[in-house]
N, C-alpha and C. Protein backbone atom coordinates (compact mmCIF):
# COMPACT_ATOMS: atom_id res chain seq x y z
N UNK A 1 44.39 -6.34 47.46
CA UNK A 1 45.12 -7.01 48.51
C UNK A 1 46.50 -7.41 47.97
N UNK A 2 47.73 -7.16 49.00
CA UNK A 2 48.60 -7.49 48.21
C UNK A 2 49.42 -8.24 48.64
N UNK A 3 48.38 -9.72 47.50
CA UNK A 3 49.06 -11.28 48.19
C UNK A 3 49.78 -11.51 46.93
N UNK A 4 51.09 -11.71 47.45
CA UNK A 4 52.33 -12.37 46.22
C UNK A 4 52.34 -13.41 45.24
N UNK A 5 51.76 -14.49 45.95
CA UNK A 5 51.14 -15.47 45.40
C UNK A 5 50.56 -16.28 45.46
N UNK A 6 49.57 -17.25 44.30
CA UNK A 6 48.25 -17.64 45.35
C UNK A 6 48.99 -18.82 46.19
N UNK A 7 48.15 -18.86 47.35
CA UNK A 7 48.22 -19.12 48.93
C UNK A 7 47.78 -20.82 48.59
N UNK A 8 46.54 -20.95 47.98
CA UNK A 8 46.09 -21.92 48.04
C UNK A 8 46.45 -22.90 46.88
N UNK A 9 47.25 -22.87 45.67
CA UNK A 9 47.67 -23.79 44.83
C UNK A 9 48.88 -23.91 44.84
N UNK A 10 49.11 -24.78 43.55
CA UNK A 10 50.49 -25.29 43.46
C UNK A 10 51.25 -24.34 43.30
N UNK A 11 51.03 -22.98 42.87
CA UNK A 11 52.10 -21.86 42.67
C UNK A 11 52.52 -21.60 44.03
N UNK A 12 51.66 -21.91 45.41
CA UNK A 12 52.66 -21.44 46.68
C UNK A 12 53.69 -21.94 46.76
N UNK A 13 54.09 -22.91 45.99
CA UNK A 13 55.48 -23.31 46.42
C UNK A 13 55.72 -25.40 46.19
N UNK A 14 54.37 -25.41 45.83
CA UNK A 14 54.23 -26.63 45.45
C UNK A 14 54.36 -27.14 44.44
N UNK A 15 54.28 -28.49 44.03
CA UNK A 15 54.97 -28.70 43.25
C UNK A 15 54.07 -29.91 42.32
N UNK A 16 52.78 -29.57 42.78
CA UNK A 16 51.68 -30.77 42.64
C UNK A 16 50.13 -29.67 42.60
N UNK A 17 49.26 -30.24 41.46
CA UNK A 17 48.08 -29.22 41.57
C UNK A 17 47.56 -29.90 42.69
N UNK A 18 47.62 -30.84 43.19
CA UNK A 18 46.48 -31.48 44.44
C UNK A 18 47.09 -30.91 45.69
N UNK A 19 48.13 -30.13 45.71
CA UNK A 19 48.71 -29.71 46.71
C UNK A 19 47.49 -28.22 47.14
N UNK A 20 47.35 -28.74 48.48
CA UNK A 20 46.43 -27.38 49.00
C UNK A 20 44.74 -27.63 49.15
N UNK A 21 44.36 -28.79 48.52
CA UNK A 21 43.03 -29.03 47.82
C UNK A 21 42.44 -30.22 48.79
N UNK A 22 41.42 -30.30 49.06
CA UNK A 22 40.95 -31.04 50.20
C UNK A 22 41.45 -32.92 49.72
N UNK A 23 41.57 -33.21 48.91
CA UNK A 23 42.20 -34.59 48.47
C UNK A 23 43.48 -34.69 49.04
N UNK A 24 44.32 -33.64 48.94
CA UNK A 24 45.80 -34.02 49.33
C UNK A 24 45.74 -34.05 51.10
N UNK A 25 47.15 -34.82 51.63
CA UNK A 25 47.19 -35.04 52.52
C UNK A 25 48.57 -34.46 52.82
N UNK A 26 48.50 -33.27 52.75
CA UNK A 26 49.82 -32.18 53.35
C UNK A 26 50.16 -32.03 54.63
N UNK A 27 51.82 -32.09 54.67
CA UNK A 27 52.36 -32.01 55.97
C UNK A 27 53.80 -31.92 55.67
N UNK A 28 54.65 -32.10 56.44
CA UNK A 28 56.18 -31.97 56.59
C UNK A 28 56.62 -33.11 55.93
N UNK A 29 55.43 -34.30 56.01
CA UNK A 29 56.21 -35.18 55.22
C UNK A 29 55.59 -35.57 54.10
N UNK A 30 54.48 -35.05 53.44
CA UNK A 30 53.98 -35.51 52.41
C UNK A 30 54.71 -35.89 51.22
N UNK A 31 54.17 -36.11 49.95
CA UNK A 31 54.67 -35.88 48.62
C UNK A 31 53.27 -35.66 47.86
N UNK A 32 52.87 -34.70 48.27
CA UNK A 32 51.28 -34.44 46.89
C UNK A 32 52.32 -33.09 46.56
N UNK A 33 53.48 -32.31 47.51
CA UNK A 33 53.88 -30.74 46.88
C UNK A 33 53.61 -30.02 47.22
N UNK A 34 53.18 -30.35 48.23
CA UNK A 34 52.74 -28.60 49.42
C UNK A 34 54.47 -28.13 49.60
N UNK A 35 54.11 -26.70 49.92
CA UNK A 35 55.01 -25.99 50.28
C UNK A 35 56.45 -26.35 51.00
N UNK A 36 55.43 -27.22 52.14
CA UNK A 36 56.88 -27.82 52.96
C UNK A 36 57.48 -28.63 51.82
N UNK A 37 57.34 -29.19 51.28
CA UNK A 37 57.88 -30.34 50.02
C UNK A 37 58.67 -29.63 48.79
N UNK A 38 58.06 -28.25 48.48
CA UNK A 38 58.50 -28.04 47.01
C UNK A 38 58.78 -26.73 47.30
N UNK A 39 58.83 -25.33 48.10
CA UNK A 39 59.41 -24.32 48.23
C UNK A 39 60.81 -24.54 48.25
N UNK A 40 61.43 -24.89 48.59
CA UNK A 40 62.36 -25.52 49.01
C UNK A 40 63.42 -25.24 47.14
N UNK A 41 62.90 -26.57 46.98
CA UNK A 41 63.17 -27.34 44.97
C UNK A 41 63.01 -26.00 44.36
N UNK A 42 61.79 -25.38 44.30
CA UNK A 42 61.47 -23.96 43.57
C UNK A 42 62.32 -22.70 43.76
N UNK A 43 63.08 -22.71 44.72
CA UNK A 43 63.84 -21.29 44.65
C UNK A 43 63.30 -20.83 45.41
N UNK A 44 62.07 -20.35 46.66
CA UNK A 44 61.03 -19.44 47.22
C UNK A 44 61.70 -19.39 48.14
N UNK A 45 62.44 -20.05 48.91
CA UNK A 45 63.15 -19.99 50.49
C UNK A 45 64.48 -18.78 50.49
N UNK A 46 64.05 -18.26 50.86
CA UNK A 46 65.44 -17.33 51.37
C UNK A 46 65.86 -16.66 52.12
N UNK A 47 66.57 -15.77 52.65
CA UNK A 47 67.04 -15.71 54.08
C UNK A 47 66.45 -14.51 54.14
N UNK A 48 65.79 -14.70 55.91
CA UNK A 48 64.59 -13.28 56.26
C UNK A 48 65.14 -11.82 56.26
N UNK A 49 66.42 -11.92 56.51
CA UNK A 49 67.18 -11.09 56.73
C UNK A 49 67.47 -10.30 56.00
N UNK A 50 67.05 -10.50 54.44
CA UNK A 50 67.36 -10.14 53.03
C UNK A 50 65.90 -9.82 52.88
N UNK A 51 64.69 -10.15 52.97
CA UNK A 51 64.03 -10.04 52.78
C UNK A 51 63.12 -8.72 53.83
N UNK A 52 63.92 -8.44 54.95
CA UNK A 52 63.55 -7.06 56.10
C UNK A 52 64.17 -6.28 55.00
N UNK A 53 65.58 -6.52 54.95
CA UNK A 53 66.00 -5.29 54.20
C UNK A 53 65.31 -4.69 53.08
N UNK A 54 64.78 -5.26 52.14
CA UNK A 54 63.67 -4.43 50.98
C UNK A 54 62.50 -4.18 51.07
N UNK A 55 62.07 -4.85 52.44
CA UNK A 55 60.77 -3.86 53.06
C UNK A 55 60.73 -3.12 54.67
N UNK A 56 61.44 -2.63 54.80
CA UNK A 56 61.33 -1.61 56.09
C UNK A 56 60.40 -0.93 56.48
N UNK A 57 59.42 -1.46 57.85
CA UNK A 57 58.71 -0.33 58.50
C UNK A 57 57.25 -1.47 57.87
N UNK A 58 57.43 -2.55 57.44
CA UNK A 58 56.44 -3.21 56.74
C UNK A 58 55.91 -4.46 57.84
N UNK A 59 54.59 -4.83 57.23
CA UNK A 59 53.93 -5.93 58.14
C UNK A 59 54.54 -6.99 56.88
N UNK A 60 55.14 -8.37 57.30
CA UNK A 60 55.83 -9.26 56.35
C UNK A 60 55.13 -10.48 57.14
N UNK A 61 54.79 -11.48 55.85
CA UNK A 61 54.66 -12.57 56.69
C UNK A 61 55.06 -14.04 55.81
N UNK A 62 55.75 -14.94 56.37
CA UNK A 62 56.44 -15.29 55.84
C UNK A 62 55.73 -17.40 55.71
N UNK A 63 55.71 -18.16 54.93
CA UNK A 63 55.54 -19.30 55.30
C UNK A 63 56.68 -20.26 55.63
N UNK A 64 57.25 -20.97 56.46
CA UNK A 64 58.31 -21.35 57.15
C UNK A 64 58.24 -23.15 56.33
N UNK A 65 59.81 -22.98 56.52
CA UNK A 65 60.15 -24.18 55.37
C UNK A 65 60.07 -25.53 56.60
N UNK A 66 60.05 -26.92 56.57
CA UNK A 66 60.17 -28.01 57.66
C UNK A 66 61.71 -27.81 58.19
N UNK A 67 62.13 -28.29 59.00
CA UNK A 67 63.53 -27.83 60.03
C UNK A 67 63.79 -26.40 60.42
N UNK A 68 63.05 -25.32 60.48
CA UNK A 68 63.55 -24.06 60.42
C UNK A 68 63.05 -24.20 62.22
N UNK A 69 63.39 -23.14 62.83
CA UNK A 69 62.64 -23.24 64.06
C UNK A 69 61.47 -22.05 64.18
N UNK A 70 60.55 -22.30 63.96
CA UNK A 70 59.17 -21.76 63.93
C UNK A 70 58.84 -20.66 64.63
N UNK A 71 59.51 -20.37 65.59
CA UNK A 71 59.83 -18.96 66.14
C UNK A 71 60.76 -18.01 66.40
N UNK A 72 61.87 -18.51 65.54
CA UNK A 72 62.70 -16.99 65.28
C UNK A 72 63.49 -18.25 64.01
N UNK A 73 63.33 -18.28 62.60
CA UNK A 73 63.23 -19.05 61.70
C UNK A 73 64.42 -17.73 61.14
N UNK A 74 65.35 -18.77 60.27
CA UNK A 74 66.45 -17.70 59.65
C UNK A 74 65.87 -17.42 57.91
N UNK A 75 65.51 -18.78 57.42
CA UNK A 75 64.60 -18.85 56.39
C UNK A 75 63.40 -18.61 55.82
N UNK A 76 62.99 -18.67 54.81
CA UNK A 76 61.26 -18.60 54.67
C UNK A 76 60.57 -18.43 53.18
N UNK A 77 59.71 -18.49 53.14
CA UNK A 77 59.35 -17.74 52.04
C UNK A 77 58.38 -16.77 52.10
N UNK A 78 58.25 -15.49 50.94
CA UNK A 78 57.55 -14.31 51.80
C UNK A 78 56.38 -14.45 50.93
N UNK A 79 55.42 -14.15 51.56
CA UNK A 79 54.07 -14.75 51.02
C UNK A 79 53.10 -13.72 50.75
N UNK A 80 53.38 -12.35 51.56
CA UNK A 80 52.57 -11.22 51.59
C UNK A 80 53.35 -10.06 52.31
N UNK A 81 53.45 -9.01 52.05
CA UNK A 81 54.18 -7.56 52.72
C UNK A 81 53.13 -6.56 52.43
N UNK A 82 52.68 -5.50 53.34
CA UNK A 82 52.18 -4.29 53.18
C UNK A 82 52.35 -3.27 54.49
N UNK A 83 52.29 -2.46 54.70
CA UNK A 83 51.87 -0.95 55.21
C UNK A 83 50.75 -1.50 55.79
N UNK A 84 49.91 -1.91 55.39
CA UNK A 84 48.27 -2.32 56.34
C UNK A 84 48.68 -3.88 56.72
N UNK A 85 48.50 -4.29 58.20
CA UNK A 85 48.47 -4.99 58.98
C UNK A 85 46.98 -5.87 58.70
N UNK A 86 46.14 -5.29 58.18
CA UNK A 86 44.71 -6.14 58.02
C UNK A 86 44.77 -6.67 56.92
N UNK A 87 45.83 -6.06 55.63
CA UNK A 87 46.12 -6.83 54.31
C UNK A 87 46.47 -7.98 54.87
N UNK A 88 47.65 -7.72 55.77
CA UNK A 88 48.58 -9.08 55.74
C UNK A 88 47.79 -10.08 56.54
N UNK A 89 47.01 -9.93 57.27
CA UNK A 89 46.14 -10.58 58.25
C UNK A 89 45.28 -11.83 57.31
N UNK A 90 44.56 -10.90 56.59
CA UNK A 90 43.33 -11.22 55.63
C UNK A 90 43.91 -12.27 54.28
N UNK A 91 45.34 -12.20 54.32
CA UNK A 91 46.06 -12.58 53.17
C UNK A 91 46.63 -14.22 53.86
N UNK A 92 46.54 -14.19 55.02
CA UNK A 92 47.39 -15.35 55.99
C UNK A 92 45.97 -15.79 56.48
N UNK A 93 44.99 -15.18 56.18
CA UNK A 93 43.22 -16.64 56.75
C UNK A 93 43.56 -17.73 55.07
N UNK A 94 44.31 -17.05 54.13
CA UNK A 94 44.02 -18.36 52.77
C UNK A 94 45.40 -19.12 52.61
N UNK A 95 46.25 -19.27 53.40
CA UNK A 95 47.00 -20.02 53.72
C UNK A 95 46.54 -21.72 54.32
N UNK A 96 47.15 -22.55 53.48
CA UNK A 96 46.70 -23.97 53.74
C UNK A 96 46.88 -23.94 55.24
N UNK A 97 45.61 -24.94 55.83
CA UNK A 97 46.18 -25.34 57.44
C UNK A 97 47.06 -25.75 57.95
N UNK A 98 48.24 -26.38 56.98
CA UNK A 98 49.16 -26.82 57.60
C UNK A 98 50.46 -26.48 57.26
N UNK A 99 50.71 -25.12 57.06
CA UNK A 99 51.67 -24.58 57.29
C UNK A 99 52.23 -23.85 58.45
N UNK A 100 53.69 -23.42 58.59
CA UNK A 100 54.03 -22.66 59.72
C UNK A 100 53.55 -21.36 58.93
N UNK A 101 53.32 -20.41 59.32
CA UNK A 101 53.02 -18.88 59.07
C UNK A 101 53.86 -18.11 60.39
N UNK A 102 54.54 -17.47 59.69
CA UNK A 102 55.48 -16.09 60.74
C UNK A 102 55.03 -14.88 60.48
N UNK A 103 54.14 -13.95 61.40
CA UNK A 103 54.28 -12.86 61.04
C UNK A 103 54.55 -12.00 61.67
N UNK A 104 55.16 -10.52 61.70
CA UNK A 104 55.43 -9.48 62.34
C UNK A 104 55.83 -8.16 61.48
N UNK A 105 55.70 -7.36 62.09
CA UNK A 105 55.73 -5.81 61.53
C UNK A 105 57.49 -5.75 61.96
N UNK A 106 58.35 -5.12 60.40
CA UNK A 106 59.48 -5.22 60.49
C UNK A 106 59.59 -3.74 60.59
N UNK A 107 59.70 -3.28 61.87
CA UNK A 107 60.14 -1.74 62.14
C UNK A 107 60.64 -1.40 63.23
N UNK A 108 60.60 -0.26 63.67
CA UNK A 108 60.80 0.18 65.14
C UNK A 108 59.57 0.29 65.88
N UNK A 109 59.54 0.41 67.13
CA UNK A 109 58.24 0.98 67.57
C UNK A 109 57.59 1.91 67.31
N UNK A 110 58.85 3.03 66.94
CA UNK A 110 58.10 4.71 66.33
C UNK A 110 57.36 4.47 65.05
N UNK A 111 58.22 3.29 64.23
CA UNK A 111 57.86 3.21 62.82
C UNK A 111 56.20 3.06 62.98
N UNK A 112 56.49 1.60 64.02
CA UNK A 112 54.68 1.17 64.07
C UNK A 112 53.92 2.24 64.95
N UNK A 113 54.43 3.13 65.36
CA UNK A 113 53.18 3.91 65.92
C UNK A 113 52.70 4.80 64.98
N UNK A 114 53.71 5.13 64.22
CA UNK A 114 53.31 5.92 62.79
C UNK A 114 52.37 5.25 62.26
N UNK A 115 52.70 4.17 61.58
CA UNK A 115 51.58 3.55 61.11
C UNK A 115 50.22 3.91 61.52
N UNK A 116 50.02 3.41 63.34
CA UNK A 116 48.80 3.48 63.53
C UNK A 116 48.16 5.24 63.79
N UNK A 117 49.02 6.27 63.10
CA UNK A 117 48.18 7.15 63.34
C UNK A 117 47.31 7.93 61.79
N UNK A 118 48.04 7.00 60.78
CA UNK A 118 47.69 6.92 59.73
C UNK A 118 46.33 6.84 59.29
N UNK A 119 46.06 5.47 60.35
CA UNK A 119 44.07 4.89 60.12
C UNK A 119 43.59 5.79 60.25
């Protein structure tokens, strides 16, 4: 599966091991270091736009930083990319509950119909 990095600890972007873990109390405004808190501090946020460009024709999905607007977000961090749509699917069920998650297939329509004649 090809998840970037793990989803559920402090390496997503946090900045705290209790970040992600049923003790912490994560959200937009916490401080245990979830993602919304410490992607940010860490370097992980960067512009989506940069991030289509080195995967074209790809399913991308991205975890969304606090202030971004949650449905067409300029920022992010990229959390998982593949060719298979059920990677990226299966890779975004181990994402903490309380993040934004963006995902979509960055192509054309022809691109994605290609895809699906692949299966």
């Amino acid at each position: 599966m090809p998840v970037m990095i793990p989803l559920t600890s402090a390496a997503h972007g946090g900045t705290s091991l209790s970040c992600g873990t049923h003790d912490a109390h994560c959200g937009t405004d916490c401080d245990c270091g979830c993602p919304y808190t410490g992607m940010e501090q860490r370097g992980l946020v960067e512009p989506i736009s940069a991030v289509e460009a080195r995967y074209p024709g790809e399913w991308l999905a991205f975890v969304i930083p606090a202030g971004e607007d949650e449905y067409a977000p300029d920022h992010g961090m990229l959390v998982v990319h593949s060719h298979d749509d059920a990677e990226v699917f299966a890779a975004i069920a181990r994402v903490t509950f309380n993040q934004v998650v963006h995902v979509y297939f960055n192509g054309t329509l022809e691109s994605f119909n290609a895809t699906l004649s692949l299966d």
